[in-house]
C-alpha atoms as a PDB file:
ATOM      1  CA  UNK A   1       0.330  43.171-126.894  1.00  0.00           C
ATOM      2  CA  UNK A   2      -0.517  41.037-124.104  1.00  0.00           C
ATOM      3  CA  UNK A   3       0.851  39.411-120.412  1.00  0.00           C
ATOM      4  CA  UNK A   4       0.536  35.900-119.966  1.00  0.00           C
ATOM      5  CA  UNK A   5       1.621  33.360-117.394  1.00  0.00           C
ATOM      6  CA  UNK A   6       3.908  30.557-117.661  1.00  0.00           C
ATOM      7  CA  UNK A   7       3.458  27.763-115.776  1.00  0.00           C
ATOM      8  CA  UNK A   8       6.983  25.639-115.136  1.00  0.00           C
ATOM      9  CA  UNK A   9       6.514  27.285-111.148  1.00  0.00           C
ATOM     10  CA  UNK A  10       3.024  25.401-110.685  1.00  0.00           C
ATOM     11  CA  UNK A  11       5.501  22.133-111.428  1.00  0.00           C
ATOM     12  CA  UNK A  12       8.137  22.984-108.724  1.00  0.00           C
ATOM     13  CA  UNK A  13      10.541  24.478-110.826  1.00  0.00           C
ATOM     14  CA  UNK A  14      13.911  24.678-108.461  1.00  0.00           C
ATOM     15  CA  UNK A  15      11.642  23.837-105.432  1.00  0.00           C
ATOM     16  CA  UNK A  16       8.599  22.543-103.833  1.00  0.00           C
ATOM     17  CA  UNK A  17       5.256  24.742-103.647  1.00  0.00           C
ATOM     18  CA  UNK A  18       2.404  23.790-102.255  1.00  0.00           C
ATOM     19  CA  UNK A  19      -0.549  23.783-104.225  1.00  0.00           C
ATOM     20  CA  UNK A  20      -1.995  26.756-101.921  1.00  0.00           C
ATOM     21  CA  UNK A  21       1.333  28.410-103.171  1.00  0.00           C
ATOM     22  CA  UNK A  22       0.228  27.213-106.934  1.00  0.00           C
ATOM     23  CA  UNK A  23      -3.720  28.551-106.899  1.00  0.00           C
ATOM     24  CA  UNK A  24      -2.167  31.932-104.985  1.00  0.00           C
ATOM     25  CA  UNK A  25       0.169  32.315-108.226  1.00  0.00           C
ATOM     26  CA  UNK A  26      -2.926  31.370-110.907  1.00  0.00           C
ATOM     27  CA  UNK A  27      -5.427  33.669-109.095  1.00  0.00           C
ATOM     28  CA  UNK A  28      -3.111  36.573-108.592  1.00  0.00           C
ATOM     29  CA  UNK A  29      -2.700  36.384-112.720  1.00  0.00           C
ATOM     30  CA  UNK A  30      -6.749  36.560-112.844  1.00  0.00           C
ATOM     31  CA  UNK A  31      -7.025  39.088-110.721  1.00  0.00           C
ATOM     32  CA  UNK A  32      -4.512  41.603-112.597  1.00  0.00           C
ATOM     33  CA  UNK A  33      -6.167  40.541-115.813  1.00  0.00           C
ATOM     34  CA  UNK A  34      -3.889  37.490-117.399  1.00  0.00           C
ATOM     35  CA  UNK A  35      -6.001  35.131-119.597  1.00  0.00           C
ATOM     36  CA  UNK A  36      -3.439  33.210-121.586  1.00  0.00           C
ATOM     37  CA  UNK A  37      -2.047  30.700-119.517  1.00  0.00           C
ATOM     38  CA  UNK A  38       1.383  28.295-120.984  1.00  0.00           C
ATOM     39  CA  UNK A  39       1.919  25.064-119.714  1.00  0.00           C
ATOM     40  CA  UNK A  40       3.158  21.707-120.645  1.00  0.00           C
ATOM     41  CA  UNK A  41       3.868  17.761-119.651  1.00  0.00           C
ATOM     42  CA  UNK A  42       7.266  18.349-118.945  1.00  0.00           C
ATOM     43  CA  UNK A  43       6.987  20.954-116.454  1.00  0.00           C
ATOM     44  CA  UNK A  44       6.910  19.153-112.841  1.00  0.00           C
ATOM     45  CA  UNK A  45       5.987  15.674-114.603  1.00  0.00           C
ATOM     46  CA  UNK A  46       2.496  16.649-115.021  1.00  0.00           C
ATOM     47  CA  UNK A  47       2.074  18.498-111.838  1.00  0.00           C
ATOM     48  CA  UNK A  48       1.745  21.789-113.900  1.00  0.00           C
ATOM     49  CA  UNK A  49      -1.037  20.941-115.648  1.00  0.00           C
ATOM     50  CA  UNK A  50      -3.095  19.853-112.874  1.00  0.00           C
ATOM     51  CA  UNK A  51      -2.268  22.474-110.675  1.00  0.00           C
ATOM     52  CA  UNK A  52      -3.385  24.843-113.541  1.00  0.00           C
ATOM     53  CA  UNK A  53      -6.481  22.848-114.182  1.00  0.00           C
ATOM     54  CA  UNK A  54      -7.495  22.766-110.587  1.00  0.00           C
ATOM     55  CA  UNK A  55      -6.599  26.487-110.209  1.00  0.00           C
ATOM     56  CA  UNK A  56      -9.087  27.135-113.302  1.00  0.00           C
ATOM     57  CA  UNK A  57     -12.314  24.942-112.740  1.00  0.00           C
ATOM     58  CA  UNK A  58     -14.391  27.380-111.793  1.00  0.00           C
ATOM     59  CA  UNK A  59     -13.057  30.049-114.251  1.00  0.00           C
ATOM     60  CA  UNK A  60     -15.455  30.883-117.249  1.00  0.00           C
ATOM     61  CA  UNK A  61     -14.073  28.495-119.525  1.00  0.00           C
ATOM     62  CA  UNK A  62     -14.808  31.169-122.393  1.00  0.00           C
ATOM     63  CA  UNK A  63     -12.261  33.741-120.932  1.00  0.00           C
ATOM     64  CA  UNK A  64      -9.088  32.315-120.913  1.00  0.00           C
ATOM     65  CA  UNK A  65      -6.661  30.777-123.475  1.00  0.00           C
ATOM     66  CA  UNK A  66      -4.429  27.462-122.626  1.00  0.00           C
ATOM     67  CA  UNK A  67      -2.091  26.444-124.525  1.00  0.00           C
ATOM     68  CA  UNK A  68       0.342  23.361-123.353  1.00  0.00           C
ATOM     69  CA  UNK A  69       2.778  21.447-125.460  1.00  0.00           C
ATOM     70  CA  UNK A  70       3.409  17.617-126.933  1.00  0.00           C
ATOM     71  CA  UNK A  71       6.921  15.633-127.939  1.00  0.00           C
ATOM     72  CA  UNK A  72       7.358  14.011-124.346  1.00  0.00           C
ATOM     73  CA  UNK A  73       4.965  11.379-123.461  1.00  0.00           C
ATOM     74  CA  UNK A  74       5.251  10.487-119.298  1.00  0.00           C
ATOM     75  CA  UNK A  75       5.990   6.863-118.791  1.00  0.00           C
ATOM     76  CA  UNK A  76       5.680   5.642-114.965  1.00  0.00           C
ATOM     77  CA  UNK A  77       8.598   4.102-113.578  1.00  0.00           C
ATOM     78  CA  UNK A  78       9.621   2.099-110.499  1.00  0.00           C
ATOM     79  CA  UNK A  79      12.902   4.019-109.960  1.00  0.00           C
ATOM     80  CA  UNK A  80      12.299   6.971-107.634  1.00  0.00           C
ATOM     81  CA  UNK A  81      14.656   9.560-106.166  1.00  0.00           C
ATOM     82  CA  UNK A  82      13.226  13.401-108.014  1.00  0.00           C
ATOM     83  CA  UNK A  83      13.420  14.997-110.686  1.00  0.00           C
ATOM     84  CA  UNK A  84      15.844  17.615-109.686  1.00  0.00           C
ATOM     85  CA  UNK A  85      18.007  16.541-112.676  1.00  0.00           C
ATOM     86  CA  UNK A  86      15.244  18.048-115.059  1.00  0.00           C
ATOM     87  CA  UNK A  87      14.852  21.216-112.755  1.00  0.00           C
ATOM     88  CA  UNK A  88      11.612  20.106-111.068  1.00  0.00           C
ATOM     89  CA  UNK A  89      11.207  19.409-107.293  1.00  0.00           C
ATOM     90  CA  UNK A  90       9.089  16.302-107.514  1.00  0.00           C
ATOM     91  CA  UNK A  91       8.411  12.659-107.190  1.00  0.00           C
ATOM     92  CA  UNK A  92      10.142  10.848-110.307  1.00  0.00           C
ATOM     93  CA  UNK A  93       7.273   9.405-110.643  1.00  0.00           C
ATOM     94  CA  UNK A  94       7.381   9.174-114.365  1.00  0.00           C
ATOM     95  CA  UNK A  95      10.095   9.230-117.262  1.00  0.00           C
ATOM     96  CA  UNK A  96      10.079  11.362-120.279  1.00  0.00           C
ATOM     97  CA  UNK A  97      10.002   9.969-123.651  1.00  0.00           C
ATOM     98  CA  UNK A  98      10.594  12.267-126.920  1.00  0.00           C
ATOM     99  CA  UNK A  99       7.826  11.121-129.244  1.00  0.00           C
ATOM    100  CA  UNK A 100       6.599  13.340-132.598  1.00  0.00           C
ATOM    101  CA  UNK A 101       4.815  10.838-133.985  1.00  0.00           C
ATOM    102  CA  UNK A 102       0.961  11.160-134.772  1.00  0.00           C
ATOM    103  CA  UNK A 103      -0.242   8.049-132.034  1.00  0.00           C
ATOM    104  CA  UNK A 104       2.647  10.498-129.602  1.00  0.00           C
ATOM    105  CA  UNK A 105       1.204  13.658-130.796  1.00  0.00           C
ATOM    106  CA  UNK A 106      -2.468  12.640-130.271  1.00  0.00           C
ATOM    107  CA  UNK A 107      -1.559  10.598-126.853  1.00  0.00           C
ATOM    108  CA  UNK A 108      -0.007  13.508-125.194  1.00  0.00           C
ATOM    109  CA  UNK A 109      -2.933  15.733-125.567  1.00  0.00           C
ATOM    110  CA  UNK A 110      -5.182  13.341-124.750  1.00  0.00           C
ATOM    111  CA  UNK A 111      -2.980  12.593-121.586  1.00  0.00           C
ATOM    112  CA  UNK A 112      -2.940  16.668-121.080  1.00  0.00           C
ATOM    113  CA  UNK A 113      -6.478  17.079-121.583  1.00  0.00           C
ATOM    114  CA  UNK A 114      -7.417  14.624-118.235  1.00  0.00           C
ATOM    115  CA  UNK A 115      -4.664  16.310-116.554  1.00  0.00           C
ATOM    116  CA  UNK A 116      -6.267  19.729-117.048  1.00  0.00           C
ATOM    117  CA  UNK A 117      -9.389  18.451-116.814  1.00  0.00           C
ATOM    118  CA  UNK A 118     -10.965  19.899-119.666  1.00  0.00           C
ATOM    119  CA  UNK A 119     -11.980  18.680-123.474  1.00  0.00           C
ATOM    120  CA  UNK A 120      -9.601  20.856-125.014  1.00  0.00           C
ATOM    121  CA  UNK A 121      -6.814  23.269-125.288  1.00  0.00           C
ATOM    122  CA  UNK A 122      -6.296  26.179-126.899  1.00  0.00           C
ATOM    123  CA  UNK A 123      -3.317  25.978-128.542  1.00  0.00           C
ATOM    124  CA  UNK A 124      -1.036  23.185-128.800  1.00  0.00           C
ATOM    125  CA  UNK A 125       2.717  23.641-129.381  1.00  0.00           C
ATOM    126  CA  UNK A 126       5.617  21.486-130.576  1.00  0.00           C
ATOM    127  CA  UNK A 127       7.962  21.144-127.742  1.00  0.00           C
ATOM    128  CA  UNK A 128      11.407  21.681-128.341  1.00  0.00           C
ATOM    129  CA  UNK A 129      11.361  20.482-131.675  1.00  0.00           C
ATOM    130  CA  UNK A 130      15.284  21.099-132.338  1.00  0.00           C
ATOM    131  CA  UNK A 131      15.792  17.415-130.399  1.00  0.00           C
ATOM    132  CA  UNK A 132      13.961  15.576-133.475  1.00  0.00           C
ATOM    133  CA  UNK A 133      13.497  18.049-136.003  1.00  0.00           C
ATOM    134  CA  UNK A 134      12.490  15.459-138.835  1.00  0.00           C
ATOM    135  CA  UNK A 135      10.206  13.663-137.184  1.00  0.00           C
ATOM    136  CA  UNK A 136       8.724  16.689-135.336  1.00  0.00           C
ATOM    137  CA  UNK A 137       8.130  18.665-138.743  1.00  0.00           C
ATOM    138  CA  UNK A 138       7.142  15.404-140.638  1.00  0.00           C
ATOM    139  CA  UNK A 139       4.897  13.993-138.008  1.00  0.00           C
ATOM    140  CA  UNK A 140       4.437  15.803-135.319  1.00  0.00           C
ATOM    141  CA  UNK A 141       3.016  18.953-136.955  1.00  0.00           C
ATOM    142  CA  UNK A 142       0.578  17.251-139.727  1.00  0.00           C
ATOM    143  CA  UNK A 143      -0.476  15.051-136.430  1.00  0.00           C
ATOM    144  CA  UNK A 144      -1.325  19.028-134.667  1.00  0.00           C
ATOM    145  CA  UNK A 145      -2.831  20.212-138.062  1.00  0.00           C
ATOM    146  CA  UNK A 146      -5.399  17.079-137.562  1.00  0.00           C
ATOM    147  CA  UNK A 147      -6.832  18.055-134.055  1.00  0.00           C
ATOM    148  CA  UNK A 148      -6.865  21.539-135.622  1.00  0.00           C
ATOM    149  CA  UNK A 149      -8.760  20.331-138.075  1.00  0.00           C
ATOM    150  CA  UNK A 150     -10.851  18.473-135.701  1.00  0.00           C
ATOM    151  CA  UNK A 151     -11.504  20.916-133.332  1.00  0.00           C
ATOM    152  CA  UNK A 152      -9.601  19.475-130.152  1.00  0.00           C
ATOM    153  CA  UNK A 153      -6.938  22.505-130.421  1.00  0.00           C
ATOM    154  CA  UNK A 154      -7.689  25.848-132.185  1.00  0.00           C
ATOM    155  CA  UNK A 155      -4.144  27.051-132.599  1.00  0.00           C
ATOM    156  CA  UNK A 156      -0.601  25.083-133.247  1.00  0.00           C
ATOM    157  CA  UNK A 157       2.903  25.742-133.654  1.00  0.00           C
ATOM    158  CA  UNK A 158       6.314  25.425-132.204  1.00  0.00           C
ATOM    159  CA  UNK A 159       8.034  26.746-128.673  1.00  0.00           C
ATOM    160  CA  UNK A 160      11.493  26.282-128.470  1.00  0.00           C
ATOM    161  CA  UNK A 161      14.844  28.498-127.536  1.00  0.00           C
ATOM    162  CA  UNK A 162      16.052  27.695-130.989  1.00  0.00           C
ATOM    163  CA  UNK A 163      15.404  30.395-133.254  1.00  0.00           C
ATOM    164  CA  UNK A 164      16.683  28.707-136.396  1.00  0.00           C
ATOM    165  CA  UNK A 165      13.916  25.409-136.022  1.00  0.00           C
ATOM    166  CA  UNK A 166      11.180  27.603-135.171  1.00  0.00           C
ATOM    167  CA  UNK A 167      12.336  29.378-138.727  1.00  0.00           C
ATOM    168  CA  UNK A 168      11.901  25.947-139.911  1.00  0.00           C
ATOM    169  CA  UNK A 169       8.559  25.773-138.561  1.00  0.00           C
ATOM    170  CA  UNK A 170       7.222  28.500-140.214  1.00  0.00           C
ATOM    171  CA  UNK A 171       8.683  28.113-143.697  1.00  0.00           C
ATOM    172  CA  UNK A 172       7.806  24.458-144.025  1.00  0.00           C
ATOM    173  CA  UNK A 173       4.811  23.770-141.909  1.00  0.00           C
ATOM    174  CA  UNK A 174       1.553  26.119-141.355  1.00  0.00           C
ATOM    175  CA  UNK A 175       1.676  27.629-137.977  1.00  0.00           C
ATOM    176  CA  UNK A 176      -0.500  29.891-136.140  1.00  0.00           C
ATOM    177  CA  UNK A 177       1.810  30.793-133.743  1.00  0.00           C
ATOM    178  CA  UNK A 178       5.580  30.198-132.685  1.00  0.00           C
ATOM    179  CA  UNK A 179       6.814  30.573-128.723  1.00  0.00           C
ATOM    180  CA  UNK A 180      10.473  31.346-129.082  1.00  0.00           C
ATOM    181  CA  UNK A 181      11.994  31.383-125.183  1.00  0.00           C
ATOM    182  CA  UNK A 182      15.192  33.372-124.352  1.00  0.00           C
ATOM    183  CA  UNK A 183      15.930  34.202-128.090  1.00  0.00           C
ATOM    184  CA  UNK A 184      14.385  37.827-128.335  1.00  0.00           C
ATOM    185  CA  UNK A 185      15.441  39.543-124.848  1.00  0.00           C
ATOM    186  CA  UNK A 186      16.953  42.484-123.348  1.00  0.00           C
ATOM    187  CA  UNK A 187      20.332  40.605-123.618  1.00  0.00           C
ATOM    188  CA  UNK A 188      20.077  38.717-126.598  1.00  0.00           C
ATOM    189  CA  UNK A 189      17.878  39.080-130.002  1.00  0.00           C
ATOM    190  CA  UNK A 190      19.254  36.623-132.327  1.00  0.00           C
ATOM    191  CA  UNK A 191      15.621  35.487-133.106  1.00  0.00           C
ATOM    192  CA  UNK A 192      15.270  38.878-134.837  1.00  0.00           C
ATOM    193  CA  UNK A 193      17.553  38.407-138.029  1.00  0.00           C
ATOM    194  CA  UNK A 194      15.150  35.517-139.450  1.00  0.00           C
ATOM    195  CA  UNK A 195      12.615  34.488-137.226  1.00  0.00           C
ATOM    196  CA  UNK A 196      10.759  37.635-136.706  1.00  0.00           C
ATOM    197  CA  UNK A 197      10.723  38.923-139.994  1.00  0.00           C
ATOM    198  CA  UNK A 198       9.899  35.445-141.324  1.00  0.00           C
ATOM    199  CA  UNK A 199       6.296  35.231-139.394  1.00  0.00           C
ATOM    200  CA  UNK A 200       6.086  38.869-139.884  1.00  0.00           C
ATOM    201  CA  UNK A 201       5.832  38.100-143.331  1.00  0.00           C
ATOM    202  CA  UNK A 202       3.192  34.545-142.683  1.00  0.00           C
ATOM    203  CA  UNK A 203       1.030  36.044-140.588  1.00  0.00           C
ATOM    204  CA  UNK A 204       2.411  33.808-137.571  1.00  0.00           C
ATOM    205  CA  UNK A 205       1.699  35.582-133.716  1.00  0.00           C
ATOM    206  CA  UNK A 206       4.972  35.208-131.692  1.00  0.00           C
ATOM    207  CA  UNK A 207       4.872  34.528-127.712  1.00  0.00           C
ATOM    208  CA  UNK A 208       7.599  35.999-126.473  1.00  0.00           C
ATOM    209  CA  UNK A 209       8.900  33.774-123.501  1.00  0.00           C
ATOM    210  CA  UNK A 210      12.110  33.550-120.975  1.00  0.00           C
ATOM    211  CA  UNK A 211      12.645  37.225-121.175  1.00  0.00           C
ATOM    212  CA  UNK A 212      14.309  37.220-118.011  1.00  0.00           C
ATOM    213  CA  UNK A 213      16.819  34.854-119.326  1.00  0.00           C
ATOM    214  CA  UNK A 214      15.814  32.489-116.725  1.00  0.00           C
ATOM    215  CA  UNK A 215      16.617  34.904-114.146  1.00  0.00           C
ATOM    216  CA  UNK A 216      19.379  36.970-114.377  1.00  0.00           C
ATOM    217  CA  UNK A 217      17.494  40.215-115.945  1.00  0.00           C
ATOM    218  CA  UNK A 218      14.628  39.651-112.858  1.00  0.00           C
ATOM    219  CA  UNK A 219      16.021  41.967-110.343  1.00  0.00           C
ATOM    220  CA  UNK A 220      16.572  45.480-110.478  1.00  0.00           C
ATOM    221  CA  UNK A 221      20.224  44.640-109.777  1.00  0.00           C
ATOM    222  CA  UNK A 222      21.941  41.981-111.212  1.00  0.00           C
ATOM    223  CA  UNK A 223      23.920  39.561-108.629  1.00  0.00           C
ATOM    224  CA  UNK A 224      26.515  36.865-109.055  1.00  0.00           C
ATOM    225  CA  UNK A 225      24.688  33.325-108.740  1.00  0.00           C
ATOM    226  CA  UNK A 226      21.281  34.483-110.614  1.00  0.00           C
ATOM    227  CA  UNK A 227      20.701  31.588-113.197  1.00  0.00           C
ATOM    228  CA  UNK A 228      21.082  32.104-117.061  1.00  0.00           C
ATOM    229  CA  UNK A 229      20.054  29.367-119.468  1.00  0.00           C
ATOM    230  CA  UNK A 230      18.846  27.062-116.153  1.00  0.00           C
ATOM    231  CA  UNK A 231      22.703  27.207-114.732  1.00  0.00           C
ATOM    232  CA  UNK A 232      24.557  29.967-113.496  1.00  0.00           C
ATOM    233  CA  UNK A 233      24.964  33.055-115.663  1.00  0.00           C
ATOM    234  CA  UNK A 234      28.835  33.481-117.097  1.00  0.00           C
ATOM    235  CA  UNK A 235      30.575  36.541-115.650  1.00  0.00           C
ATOM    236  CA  UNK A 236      30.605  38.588-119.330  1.00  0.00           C
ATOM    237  CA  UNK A 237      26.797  38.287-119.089  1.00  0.00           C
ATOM    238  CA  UNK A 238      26.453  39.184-115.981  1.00  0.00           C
ATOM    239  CA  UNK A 239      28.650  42.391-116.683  1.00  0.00           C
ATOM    240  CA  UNK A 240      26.459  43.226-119.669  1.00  0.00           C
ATOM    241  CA  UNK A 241      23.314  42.614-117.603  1.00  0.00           C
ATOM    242  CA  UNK A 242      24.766  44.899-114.758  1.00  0.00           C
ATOM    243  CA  UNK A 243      26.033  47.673-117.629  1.00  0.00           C
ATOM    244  CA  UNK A 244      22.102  47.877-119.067  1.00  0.00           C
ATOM    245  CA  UNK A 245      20.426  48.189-115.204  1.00  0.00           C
ATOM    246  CA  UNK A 246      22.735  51.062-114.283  1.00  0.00           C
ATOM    247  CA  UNK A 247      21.653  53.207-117.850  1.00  0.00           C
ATOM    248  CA  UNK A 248      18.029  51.716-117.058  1.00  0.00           C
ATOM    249  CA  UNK A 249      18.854  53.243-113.646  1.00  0.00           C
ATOM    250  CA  UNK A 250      19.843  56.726-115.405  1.00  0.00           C
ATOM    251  CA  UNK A 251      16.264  56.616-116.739  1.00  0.00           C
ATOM    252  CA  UNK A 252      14.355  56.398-114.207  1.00  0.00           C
ATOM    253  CA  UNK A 253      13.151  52.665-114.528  1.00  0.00           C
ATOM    254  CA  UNK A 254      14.470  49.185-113.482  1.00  0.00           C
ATOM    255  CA  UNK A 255      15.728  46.135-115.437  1.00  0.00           C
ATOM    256  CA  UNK A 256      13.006  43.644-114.716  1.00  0.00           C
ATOM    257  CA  UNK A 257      10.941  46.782-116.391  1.00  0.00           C
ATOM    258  CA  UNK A 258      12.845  46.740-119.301  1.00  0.00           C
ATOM    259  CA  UNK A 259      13.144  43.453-120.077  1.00  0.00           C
ATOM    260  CA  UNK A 260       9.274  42.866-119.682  1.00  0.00           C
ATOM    261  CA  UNK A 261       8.669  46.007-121.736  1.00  0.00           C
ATOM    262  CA  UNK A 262      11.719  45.455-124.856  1.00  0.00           C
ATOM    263  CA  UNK A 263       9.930  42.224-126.789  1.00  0.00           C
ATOM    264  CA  UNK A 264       6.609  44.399-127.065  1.00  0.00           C
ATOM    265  CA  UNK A 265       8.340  46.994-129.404  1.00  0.00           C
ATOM    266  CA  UNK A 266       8.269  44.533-132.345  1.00  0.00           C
ATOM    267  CA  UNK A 267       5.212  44.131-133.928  1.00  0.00           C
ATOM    268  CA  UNK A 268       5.742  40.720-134.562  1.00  0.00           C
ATOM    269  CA  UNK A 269       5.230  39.894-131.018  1.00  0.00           C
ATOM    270  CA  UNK A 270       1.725  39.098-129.397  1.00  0.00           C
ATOM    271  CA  UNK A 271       2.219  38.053-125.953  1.00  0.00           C
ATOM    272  CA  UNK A 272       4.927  38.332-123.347  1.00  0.00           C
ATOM    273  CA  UNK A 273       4.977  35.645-120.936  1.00  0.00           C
ATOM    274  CA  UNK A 274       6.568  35.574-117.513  1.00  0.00           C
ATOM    275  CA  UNK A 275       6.692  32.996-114.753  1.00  0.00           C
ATOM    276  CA  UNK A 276       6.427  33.680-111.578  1.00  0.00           C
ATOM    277  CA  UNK A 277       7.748  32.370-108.221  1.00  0.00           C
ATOM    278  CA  UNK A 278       4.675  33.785-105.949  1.00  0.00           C
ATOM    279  CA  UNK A 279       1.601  35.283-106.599  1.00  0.00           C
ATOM    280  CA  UNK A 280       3.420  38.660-104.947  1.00  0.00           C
ATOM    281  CA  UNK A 281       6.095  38.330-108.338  1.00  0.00           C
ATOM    282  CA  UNK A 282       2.810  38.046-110.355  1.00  0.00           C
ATOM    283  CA  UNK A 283       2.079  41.469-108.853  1.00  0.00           C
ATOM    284  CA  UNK A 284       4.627  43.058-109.698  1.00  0.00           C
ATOM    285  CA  UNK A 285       5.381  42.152-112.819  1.00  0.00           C
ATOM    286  CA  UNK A 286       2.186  43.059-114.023  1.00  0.00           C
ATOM    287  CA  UNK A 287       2.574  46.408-112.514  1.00  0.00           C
ATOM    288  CA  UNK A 288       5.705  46.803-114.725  1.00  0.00           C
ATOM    289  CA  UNK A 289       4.016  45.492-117.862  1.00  0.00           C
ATOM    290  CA  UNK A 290       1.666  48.272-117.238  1.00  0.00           C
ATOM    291  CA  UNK A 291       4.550  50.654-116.644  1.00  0.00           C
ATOM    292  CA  UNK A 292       7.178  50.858-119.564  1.00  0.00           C
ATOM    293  CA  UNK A 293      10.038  52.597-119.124  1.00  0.00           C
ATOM    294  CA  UNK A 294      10.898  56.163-120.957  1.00  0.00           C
ATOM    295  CA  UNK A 295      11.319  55.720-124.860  1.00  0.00           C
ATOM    296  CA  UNK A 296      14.401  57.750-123.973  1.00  0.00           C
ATOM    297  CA  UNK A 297      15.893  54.580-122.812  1.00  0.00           C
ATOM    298  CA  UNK A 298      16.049  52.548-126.038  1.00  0.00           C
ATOM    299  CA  UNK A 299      18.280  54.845-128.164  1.00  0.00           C
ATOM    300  CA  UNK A 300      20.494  55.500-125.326  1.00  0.00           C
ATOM    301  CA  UNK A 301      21.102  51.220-124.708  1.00  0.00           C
ATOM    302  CA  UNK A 302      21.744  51.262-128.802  1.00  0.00           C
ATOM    303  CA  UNK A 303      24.482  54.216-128.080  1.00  0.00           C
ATOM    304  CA  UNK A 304      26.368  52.452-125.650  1.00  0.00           C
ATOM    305  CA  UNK A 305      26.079  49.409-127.766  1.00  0.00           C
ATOM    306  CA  UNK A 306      24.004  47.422-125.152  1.00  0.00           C
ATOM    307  CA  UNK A 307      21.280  46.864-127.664  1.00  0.00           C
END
């Protein structure tokens, strides 16, 4: 299994960052050994992807992996005010507009490709699919398999926090790989009753994303007003998250550790990506990747019936 970066911070997730703050984040990952990178149009209205472009120029273009995601085209727009409303400290310099269709599909990586400034990606997901699951599955995906086919992407699939359409995705389309976010975690693992065994079973590679719940399994201890789901975590949640820190506690590691460290014991997973919020949170959580907690630890979460 391997640690990748995701890339909402580089848009201003929550806040501003400069783009000093953005290459510190990007060359941190480098330097502790990260080569798959996740981005996407959404994230900061395109500021993601150029911050990540920019950060990688002078990279080796044959050591690292991209992969960034298609379903909302960017439209400019006169109205201003930010993008707070989406979670991104920026500009609204652009609107979003959901759009599976082939001309979408092909658009938006086109659009990506000049934002990352580079003649191809990696691997190209279906963003949030669950929104327009028809015309994502009917058009979107055959419009992926085409610049597969073509060469402009060598991977495709599906990211989404709903288990049940990236099931979809894998029984009716053919996918490479699937990123399911939040769904397989320390807290929650409902992606495990069909999901994982279903790409077990196709061959599919799962990136395992938002395994901090978007925050409230980051810190060693877990504090009223850390964010689950992009809003603020409900108090049974929090208890649970506070109830699997103090046995992590018991065993010698911390909560952030386990959380990075749980996806990785099915074999169905690939990659574990994690955000980060400064290149010193890069850091560290690569430290913990490299430092798993006791195997003692997972039989005594099942006991208690945290897990």
């Amino acid at each position: 299994m391997r640690l990748g970066l995701g890339c909402a911070q580089l848009g201003n997730l929550y806040r501003e960052r400069t783009d000093d703050d953005a290459r510190a984040i990007v060359d941190a990952a480098w330097d502790a050994g990260i080569r798959y990178f996740d981005t996407a149009p959404h994230y900061g209205i395109g500021l993601s992807e150029r911050r990540l472009g920019a950060a990688l120029r002078d990279r080796p273009r044959a050591q690292y992996t991209i992969s960034t995601k298609v379903g909302r085209l960017l439209e400019p727009t006169g109205e201003g005010g930010d993008d707070l409303a989406d979670g991104f400290a920026v500009p609204r310099t652009h609107r979003r507009v959901w759009d599976f269709t082939r001309d979408g599909v092909r658009r938006s990586i086109e659009d990506s490709l000049a934002r990352l400034g580079l003649d191809r990606v990696d691997i190209a997901l279906l963003h949030d699919p669950e929104h327009h699951p028809e015309e994502a599955l009917r058009q979107g995906f055959p419009a992926l398999a085409e610049l597969r086919a073509e060469g402009v992407v060598r991977a495709i699939g599906a990211g989404s926090k709903d288990a049940a359409v990236l099931t979809r995705v894998v029984a009716e389309c053919t996918p490479d790989v699937v990123m399911v976010a939040g769904r397989f975690t320390l807290l929650e693992q409902p992606a495990a009753e069909r999901l994982l065994p279903a790409c077990a079973a196709a061959g599919v590679g799962v990136l395992a994303a938002g395994v901090f719940n978007s925050g409230l399994l980051a810190e060693d201890r877990p504090w009223d007003g850390l964010p689950y789901e992009y809003g603020a975590a409900p108090a049974d949640l929090l208890r649970r998250a506070t109830e699997i820190a103090g046995v992590c506690a018991e065993h010698g590691t911390t909560l952030p550790a386990a959380a990075i460290a749980f996806p990785g014991r099915d074999p169905a997973i690939t990659t574990v990506v994690l955000g980060a919020d400064s290149a010193e949170q890069v850091r560290r959580n690569a430290a913990l990747f490299d430092a798993p907690p006791p195997d003692s630890l997972w039989p005594a979460l099942t006991g208690r019936g945290l897990l």
